[in-house]
Every structure is written in structure tokens, then in C-alpha cells.
PDB file of N, CA and C in Angstrom:
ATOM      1  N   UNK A   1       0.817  -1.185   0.000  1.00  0.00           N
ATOM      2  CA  UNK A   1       0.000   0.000   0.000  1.00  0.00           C
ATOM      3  C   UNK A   1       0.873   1.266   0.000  1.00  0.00           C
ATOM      4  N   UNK A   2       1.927   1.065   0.572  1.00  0.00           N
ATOM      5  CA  UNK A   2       2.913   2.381   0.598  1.00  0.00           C
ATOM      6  C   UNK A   2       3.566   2.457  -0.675  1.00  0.00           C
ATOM      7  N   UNK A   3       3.574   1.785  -0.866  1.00  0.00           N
ATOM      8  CA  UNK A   3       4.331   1.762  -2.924  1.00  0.00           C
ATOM      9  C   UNK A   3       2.876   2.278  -3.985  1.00  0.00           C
ATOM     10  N   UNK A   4       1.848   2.046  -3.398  1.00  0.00           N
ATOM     11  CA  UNK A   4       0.753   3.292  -4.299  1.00  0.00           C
ATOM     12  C   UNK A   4       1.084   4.521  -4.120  1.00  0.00           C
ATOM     13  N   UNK A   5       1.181   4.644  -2.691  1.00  0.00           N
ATOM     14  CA  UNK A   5       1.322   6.336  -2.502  1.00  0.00           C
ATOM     15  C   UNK A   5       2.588   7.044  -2.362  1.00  0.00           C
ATOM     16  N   UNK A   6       3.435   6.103  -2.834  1.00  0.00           N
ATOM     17  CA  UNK A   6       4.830   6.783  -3.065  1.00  0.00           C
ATOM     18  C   UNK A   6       4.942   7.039  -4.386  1.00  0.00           C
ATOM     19  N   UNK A   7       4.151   6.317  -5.279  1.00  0.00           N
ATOM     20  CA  UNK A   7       4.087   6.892  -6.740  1.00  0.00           C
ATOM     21  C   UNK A   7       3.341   7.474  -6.936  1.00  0.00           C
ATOM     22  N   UNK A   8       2.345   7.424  -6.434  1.00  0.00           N
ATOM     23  CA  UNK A   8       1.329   8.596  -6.707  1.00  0.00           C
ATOM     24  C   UNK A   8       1.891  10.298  -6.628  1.00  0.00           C
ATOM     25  N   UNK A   9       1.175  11.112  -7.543  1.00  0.00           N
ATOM     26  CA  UNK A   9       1.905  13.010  -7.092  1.00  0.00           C
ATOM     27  C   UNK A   9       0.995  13.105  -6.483  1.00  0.00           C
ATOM     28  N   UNK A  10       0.079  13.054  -5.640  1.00  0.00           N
ATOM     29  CA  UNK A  10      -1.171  13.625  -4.988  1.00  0.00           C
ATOM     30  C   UNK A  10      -1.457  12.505  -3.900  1.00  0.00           C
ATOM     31  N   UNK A  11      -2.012  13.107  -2.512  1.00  0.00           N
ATOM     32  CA  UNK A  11      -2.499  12.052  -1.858  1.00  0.00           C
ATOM     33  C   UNK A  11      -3.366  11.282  -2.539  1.00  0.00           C
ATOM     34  N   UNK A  12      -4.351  10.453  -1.727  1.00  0.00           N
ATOM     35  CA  UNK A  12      -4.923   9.416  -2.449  1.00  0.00           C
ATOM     36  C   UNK A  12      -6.337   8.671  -1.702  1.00  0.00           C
ATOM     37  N   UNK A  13      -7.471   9.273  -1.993  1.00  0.00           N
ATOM     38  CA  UNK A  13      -8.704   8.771  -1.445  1.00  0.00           C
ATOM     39  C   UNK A  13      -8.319   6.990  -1.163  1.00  0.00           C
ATOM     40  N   UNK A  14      -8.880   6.783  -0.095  1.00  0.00           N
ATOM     41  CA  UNK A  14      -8.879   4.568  -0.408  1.00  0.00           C
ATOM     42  C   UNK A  14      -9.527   4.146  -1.601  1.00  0.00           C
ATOM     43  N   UNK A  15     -10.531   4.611  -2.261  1.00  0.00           N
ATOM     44  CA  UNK A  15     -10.773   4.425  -3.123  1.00  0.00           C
ATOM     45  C   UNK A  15      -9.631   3.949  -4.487  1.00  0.00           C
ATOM     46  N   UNK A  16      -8.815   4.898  -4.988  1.00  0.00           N
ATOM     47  CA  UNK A  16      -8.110   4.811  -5.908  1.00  0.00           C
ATOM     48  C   UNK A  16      -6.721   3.960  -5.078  1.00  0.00           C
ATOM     49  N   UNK A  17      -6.400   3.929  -4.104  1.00  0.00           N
ATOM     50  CA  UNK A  17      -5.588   3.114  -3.484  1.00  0.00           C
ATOM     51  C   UNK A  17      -6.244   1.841  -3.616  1.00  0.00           C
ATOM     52  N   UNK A  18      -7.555   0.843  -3.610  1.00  0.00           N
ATOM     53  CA  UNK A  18      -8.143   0.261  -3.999  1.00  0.00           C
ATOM     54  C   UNK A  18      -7.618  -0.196  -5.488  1.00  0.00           C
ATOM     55  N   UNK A  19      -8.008   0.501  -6.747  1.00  0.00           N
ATOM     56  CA  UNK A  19      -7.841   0.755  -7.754  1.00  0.00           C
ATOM     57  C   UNK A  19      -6.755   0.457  -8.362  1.00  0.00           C
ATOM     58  N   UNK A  20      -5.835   0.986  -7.339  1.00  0.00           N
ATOM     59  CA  UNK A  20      -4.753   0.578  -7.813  1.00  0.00           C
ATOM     60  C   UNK A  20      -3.753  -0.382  -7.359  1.00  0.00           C
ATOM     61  N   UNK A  21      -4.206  -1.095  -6.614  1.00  0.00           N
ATOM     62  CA  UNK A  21      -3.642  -2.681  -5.792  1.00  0.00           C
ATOM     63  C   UNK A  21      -4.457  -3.487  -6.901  1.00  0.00           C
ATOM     64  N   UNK A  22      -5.273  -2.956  -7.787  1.00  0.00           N
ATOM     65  CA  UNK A  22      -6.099  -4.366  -8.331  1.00  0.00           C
ATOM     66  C   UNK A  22      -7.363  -4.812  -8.064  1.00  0.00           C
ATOM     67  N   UNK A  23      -8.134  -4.043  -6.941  1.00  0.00           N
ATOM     68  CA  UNK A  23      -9.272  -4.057  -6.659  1.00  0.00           C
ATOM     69  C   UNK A  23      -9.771  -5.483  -5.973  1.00  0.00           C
ATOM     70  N   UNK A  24      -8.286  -6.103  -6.172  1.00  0.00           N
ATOM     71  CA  UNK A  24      -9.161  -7.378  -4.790  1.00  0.00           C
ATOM     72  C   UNK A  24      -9.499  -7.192  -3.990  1.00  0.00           C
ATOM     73  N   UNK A  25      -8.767  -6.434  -3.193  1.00  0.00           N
ATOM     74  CA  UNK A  25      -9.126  -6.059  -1.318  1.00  0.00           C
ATOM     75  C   UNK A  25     -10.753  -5.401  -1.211  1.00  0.00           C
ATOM     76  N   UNK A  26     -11.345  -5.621  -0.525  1.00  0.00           N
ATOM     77  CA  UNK A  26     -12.164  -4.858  -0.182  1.00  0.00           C
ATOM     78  C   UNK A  26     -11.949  -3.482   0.761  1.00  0.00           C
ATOM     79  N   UNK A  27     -13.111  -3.060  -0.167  1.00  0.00           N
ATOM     80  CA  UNK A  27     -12.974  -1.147   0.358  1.00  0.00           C
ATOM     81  C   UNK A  27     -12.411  -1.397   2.229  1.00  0.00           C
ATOM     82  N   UNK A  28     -13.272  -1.705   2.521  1.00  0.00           N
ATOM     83  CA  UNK A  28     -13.389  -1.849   4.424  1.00  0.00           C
ATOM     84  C   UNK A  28     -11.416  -2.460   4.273  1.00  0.00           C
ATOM     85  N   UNK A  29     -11.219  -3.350   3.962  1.00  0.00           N
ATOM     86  CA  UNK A  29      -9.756  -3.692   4.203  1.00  0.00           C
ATOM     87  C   UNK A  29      -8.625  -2.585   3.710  1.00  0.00           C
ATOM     88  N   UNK A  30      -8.836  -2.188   2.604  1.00  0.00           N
ATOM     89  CA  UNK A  30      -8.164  -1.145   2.493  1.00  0.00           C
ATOM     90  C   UNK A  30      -8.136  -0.097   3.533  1.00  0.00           C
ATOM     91  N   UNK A  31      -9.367   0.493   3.920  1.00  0.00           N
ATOM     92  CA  UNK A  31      -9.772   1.868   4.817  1.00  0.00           C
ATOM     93  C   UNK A  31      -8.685   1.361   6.590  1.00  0.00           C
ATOM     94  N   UNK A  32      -8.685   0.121   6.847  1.00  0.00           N
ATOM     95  CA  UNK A  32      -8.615  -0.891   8.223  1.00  0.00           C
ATOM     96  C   UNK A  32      -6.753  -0.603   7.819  1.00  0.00           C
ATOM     97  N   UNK A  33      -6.531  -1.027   6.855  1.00  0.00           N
ATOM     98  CA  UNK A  33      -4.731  -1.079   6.633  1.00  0.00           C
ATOM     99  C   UNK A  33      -4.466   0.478   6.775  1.00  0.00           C
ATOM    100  N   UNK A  34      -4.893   1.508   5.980  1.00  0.00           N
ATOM    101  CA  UNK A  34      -4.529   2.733   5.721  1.00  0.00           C
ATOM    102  C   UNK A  34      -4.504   3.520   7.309  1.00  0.00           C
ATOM    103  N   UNK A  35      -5.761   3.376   7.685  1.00  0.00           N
ATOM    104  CA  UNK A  35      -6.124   3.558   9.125  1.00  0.00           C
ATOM    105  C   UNK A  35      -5.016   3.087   9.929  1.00  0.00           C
ATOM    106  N   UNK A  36      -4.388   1.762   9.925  1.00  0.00           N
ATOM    107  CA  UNK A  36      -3.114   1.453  10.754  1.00  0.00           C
ATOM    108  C   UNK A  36      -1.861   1.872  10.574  1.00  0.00           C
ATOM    109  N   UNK A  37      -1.870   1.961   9.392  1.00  0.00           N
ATOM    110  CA  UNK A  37      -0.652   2.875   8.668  1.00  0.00           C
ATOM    111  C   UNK A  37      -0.583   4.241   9.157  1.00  0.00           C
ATOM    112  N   UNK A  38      -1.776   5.001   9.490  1.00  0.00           N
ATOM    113  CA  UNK A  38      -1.893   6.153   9.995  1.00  0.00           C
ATOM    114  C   UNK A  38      -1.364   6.109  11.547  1.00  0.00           C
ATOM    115  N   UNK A  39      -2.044   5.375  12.195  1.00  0.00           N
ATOM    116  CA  UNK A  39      -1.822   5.122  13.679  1.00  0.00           C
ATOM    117  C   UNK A  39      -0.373   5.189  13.850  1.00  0.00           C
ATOM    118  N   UNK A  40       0.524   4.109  13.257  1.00  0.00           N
ATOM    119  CA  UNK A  40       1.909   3.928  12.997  1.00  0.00           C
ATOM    120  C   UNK A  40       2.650   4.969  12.567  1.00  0.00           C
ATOM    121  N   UNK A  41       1.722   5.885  12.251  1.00  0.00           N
ATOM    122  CA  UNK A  41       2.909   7.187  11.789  1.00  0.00           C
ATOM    123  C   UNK A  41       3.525   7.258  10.050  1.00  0.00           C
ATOM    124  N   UNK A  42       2.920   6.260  10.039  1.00  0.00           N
ATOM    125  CA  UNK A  42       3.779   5.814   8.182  1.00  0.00           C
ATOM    126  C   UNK A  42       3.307   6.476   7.051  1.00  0.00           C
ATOM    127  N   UNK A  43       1.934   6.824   7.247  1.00  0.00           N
ATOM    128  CA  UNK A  43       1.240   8.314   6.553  1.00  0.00           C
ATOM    129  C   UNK A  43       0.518   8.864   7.081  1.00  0.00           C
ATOM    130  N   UNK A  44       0.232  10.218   6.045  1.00  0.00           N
ATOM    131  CA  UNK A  44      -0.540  11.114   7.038  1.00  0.00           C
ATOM    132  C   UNK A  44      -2.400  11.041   6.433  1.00  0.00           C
ATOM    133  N   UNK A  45      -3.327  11.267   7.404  1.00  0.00           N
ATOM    134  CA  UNK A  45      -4.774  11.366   6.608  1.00  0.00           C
ATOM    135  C   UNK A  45      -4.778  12.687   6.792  1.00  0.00           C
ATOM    136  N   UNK A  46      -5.409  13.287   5.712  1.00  0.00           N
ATOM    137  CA  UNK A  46      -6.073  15.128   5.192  1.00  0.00           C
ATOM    138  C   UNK A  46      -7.817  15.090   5.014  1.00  0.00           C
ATOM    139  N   UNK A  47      -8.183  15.435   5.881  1.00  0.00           N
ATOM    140  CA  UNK A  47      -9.451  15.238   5.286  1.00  0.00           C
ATOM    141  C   UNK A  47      -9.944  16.707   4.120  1.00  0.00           C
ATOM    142  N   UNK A  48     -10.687  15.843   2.845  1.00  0.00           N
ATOM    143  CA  UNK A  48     -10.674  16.288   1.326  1.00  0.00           C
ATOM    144  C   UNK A  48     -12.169  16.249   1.719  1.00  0.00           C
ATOM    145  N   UNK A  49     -13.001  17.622   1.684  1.00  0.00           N
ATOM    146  CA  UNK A  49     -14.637  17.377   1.715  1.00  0.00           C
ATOM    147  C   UNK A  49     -15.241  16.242   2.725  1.00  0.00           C
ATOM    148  N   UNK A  50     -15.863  15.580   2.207  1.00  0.00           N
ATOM    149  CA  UNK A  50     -16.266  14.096   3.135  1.00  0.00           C
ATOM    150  C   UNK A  50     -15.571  12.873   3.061  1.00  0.00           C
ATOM    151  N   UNK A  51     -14.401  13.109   2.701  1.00  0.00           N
ATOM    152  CA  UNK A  51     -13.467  11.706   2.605  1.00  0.00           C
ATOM    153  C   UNK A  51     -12.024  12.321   2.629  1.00  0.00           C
ATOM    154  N   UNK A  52     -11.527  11.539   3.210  1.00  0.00           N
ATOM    155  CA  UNK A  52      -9.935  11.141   3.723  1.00  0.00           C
ATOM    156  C   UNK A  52      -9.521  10.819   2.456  1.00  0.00           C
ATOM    157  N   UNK A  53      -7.803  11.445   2.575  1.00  0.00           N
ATOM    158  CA  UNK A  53      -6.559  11.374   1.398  1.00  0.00           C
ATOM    159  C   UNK A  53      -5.340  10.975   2.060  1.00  0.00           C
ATOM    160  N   UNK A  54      -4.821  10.205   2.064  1.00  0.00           N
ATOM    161  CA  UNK A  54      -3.633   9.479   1.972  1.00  0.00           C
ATOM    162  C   UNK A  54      -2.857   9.683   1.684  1.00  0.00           C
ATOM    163  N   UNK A  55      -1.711   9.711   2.116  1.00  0.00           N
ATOM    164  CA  UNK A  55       0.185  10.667   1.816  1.00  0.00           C
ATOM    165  C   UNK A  55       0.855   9.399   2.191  1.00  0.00           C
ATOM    166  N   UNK A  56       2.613   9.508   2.036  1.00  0.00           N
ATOM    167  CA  UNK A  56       3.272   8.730   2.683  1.00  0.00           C
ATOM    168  C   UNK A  56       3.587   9.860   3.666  1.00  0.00           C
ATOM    169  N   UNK A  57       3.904   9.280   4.765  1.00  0.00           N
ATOM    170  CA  UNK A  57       4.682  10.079   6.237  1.00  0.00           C
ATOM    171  C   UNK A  57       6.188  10.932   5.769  1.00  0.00           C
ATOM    172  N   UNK A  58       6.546   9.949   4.766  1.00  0.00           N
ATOM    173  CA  UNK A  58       7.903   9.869   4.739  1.00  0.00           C
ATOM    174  C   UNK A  58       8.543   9.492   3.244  1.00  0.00           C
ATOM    175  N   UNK A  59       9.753   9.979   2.440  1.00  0.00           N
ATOM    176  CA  UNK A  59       9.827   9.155   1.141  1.00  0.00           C
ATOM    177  C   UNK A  59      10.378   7.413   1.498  1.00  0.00           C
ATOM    178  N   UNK A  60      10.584   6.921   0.122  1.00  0.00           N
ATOM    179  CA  UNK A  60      10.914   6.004   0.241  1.00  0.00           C
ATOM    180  C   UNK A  60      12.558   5.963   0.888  1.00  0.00           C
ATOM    181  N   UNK A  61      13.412   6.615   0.877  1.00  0.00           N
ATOM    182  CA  UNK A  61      14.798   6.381   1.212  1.00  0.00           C
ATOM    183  C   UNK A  61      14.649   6.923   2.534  1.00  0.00           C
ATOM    184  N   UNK A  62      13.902   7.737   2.923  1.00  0.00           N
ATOM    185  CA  UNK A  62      13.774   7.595   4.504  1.00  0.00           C
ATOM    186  C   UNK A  62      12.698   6.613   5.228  1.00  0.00           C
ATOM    187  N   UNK A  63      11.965   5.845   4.862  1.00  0.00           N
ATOM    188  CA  UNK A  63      11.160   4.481   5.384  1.00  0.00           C
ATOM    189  C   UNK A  63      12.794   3.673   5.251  1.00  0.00           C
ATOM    190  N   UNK A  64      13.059   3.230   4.404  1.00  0.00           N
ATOM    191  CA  UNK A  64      14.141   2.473   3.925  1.00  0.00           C
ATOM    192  C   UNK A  64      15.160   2.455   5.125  1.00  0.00           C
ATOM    193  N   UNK A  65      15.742   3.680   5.124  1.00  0.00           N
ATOM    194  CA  UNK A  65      17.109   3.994   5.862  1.00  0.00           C
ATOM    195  C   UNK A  65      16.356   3.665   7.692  1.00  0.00           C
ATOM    196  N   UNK A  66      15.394   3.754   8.151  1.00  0.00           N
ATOM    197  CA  UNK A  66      15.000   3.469   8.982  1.00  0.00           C
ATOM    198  C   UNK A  66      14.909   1.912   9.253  1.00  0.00           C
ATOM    199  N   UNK A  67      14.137   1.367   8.678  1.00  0.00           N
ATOM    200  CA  UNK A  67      13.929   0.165   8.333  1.00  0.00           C
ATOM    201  C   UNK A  67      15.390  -0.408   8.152  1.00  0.00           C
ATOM    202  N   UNK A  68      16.549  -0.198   7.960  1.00  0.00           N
ATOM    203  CA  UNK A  68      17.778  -1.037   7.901  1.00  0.00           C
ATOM    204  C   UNK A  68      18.372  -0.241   9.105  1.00  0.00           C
ATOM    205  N   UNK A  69      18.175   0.636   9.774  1.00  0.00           N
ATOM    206  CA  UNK A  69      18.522   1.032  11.298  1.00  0.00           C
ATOM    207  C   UNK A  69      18.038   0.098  12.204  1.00  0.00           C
ATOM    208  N   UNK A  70      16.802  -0.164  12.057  1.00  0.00           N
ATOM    209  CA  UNK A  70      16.136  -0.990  12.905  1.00  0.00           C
ATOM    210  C   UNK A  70      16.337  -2.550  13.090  1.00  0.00           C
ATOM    211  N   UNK A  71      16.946  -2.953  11.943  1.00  0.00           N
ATOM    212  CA  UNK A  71      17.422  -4.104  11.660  1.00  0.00           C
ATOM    213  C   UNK A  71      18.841  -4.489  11.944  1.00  0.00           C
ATOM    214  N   UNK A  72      19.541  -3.241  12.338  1.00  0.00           N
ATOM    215  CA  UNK A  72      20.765  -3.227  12.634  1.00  0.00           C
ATOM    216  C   UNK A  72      21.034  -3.361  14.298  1.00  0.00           C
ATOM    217  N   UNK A  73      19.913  -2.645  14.758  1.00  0.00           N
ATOM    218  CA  UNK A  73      19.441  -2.676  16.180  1.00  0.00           C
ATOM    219  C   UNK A  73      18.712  -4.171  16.789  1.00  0.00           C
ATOM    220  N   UNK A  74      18.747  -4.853  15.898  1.00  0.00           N
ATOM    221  CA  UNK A  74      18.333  -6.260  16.607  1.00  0.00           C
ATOM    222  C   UNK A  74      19.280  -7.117  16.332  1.00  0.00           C
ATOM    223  N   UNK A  75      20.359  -7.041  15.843  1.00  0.00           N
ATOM    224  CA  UNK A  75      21.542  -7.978  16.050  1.00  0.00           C
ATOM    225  C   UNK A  75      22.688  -7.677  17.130  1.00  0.00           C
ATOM    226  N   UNK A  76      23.371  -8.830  17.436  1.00  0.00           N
ATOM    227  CA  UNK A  76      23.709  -8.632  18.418  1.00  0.00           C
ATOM    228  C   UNK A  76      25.312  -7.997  17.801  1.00  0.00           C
ATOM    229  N   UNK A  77      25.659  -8.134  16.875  1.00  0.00           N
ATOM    230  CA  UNK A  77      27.269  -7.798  16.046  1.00  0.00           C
ATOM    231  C   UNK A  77      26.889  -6.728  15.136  1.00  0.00           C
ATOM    232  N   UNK A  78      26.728  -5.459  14.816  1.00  0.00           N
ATOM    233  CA  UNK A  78      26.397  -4.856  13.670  1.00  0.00           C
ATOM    234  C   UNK A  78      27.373  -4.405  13.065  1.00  0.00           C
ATOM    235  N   UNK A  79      28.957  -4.713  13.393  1.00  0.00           N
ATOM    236  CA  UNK A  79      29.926  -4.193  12.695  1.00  0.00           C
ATOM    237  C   UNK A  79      29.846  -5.743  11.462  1.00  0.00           C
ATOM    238  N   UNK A  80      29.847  -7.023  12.116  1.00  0.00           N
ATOM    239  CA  UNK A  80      29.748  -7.570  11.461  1.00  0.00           C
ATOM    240  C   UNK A  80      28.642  -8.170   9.654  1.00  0.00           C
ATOM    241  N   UNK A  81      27.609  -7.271  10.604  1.00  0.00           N
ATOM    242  CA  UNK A  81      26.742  -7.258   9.589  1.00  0.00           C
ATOM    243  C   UNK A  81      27.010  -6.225   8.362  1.00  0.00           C
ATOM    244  N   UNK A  82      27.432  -4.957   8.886  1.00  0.00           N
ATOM    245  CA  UNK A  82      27.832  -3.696   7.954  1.00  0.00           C
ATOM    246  C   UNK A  82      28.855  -4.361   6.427  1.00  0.00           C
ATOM    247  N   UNK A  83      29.990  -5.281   7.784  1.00  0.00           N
ATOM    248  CA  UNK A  83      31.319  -6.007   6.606  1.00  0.00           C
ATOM    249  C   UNK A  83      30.456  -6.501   5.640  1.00  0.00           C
ATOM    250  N   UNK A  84      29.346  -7.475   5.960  1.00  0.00           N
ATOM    251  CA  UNK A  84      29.139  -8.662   4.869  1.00  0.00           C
ATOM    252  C   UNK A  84      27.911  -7.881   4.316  1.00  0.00           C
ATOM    253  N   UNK A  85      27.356  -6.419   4.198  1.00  0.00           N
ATOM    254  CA  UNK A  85      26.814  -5.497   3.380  1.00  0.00           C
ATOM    255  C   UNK A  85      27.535  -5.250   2.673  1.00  0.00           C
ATOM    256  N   UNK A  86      28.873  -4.281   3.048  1.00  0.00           N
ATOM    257  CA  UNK A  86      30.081  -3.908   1.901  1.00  0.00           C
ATOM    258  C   UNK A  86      30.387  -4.812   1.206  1.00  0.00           C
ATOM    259  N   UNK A  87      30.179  -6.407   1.376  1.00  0.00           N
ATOM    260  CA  UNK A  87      30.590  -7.483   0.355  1.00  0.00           C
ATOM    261  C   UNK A  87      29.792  -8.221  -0.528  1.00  0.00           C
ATOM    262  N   UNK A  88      28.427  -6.885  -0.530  1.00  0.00           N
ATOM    263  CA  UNK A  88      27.522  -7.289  -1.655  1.00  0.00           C
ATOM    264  C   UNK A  88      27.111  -6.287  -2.246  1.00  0.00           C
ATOM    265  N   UNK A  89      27.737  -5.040  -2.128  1.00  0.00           N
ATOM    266  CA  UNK A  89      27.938  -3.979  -2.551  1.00  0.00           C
ATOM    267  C   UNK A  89      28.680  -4.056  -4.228  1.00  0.00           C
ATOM    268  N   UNK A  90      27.301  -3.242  -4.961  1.00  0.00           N
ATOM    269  CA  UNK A  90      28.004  -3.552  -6.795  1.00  0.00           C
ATOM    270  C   UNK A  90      29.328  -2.004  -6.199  1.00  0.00           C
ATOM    271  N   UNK A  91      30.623  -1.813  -7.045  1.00  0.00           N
ATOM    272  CA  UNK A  91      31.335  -1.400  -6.761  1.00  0.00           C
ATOM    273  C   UNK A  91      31.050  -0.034  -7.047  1.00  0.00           C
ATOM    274  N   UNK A  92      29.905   0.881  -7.896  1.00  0.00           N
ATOM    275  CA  UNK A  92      29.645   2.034  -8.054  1.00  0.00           C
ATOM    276  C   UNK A  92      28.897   2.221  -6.398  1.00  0.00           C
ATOM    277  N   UNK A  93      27.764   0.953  -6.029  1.00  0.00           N
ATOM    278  CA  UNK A  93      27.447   1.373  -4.646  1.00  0.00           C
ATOM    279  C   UNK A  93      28.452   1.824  -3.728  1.00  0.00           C
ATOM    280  N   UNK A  94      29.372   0.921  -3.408  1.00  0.00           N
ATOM    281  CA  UNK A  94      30.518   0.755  -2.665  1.00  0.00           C
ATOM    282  C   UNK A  94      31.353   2.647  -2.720  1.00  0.00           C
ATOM    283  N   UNK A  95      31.097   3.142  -4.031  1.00  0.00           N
ATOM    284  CA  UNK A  95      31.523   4.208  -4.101  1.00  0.00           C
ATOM    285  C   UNK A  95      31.080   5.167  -3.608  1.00  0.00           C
ATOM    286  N   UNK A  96      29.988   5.054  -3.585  1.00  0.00           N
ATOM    287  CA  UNK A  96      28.854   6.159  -3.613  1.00  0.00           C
ATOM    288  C   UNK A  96      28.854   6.206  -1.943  1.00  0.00           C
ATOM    289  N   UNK A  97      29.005   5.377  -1.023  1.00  0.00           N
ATOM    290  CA  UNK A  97      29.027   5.224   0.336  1.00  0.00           C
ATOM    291  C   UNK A  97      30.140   5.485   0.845  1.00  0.00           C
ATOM    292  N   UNK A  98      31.356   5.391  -0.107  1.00  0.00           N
ATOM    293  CA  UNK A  98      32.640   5.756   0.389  1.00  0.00           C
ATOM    294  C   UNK A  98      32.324   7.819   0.394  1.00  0.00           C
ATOM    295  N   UNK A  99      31.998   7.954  -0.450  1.00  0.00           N
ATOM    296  CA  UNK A  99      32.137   9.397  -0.687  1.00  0.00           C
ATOM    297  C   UNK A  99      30.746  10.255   0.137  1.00  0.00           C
ATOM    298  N   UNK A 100      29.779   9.480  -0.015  1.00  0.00           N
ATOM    299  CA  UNK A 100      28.761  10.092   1.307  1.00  0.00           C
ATOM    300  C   UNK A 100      29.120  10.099   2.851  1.00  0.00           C
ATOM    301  N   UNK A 101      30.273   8.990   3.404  1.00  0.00           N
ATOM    302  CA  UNK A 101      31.158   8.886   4.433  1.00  0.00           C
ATOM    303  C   UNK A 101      32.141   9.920   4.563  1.00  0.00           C
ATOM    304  N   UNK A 102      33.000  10.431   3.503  1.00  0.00           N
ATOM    305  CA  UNK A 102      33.815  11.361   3.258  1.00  0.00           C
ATOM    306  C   UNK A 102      33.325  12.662   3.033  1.00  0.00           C
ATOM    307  N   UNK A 103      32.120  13.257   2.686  1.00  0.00           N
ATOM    308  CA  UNK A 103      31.005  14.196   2.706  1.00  0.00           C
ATOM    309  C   UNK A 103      30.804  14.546   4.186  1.00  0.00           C
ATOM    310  N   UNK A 104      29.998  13.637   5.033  1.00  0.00           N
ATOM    311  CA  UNK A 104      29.633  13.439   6.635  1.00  0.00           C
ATOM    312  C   UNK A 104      30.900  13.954   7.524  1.00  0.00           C
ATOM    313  N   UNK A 105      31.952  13.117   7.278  1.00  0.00           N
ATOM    314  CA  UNK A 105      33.111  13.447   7.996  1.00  0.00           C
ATOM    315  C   UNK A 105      33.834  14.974   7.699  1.00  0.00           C
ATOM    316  N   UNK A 106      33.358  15.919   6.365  1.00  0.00           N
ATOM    317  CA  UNK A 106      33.904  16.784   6.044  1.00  0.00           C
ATOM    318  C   UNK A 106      32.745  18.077   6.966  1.00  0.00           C
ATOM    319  N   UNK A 107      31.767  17.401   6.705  1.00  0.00           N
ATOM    320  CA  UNK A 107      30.540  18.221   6.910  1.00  0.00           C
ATOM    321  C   UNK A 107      30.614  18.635   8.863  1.00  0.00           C
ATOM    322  N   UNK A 108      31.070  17.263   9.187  1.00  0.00           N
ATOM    323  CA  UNK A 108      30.464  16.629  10.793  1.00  0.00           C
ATOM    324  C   UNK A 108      31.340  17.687  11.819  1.00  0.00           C
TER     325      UNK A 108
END
């Protein structure tokens, strides 16, 4: 559901969030997920006239970068985990992290 409204340019009635999963879900299941998604903080509701619109909270590279914080926070070694990231790293990634590290440290 968060990958509708991260492509979407405009929030997004449940309706067309509906619409655009494919229309299996029912309306009520959609409204029940979006609604929890809200609770959770993960988007925001606007109310549009007599119906609610749908945002993400957040873009995708900040859900993301959270989401691999959090995952880093439940192991018990995270230096170890970081190594065997850098060793699946395509080598333009590998770059791109060397020089956002070297950015931070210039910046910090």
C-alpha cells in the first residue's frame, strides 16, 4: 500500500488506493490497513470534503534507511553485519558510500 502512494503526485482517497492494488481487497480492508498505517505514523490522513486522502509520512529512502537502522538494532554484532553489506555492494554502490562517508566526515 505504501508503494501506491509513493508513486502517486497527490495524496490518495482509499478508493483509488483500492484501484490501484487491483481491486481485490475490499474497500473496508483497504480503509482498516490505511487507518493502521496512519496510527503507525507511516502516513498522514487530510481530510478532502467528506473523505480522507492518503500521503506517505515519509519518502521512500527515509522508510528504507529506517527500516535497515532498525534491523541493525536487533543484532547482536552490527559491525559484522555492515562487513558482509560492503561485500555485496556492486562497486559504483561501494563508491557512492565511500564518498557520502567522506562528505559526513567533512561536513560533521
Amino acid at each position: 500500500m505504501l508503494a501506491v502512494l509513493w508513486a502517486a503526485d497527490r495524496p490518495l482517497p482509499p478508493g483509488e488506493v483500492r484501484e490501484a492494488l487491483g481491486g481485490d481487497l475490499a474497500y473496508t480492508t483497504v480503509m482498516t490497513i490505511l487507518n493502521r498505517l496512519d496510527a503507525k505514523g507511516l502516513v498522514t490522513r487530510v481530510s478532502e470534503g467528506r473523505v480522507f486522502v492518503y500521503q506517505p509520512a515519509q519518502s521512500t529512502a527515509e522508510f528504507t534507511a529506517r527500516r535497515m537502522r532498525g534491523l541493525l538494532e536487533q543484532v547482536d554484532d552490527p559491525a559484522t553485519v555492515l562487513a558482509r553489506f560492503l561485500d555485496i555492494l556492486e562497486p559504483d554502490e561501494e563508491q557512492t558510500l565511500r564518498d557520502l562517508l567522506d562528505r559526513a566526515r567533512r561536513e560533521g
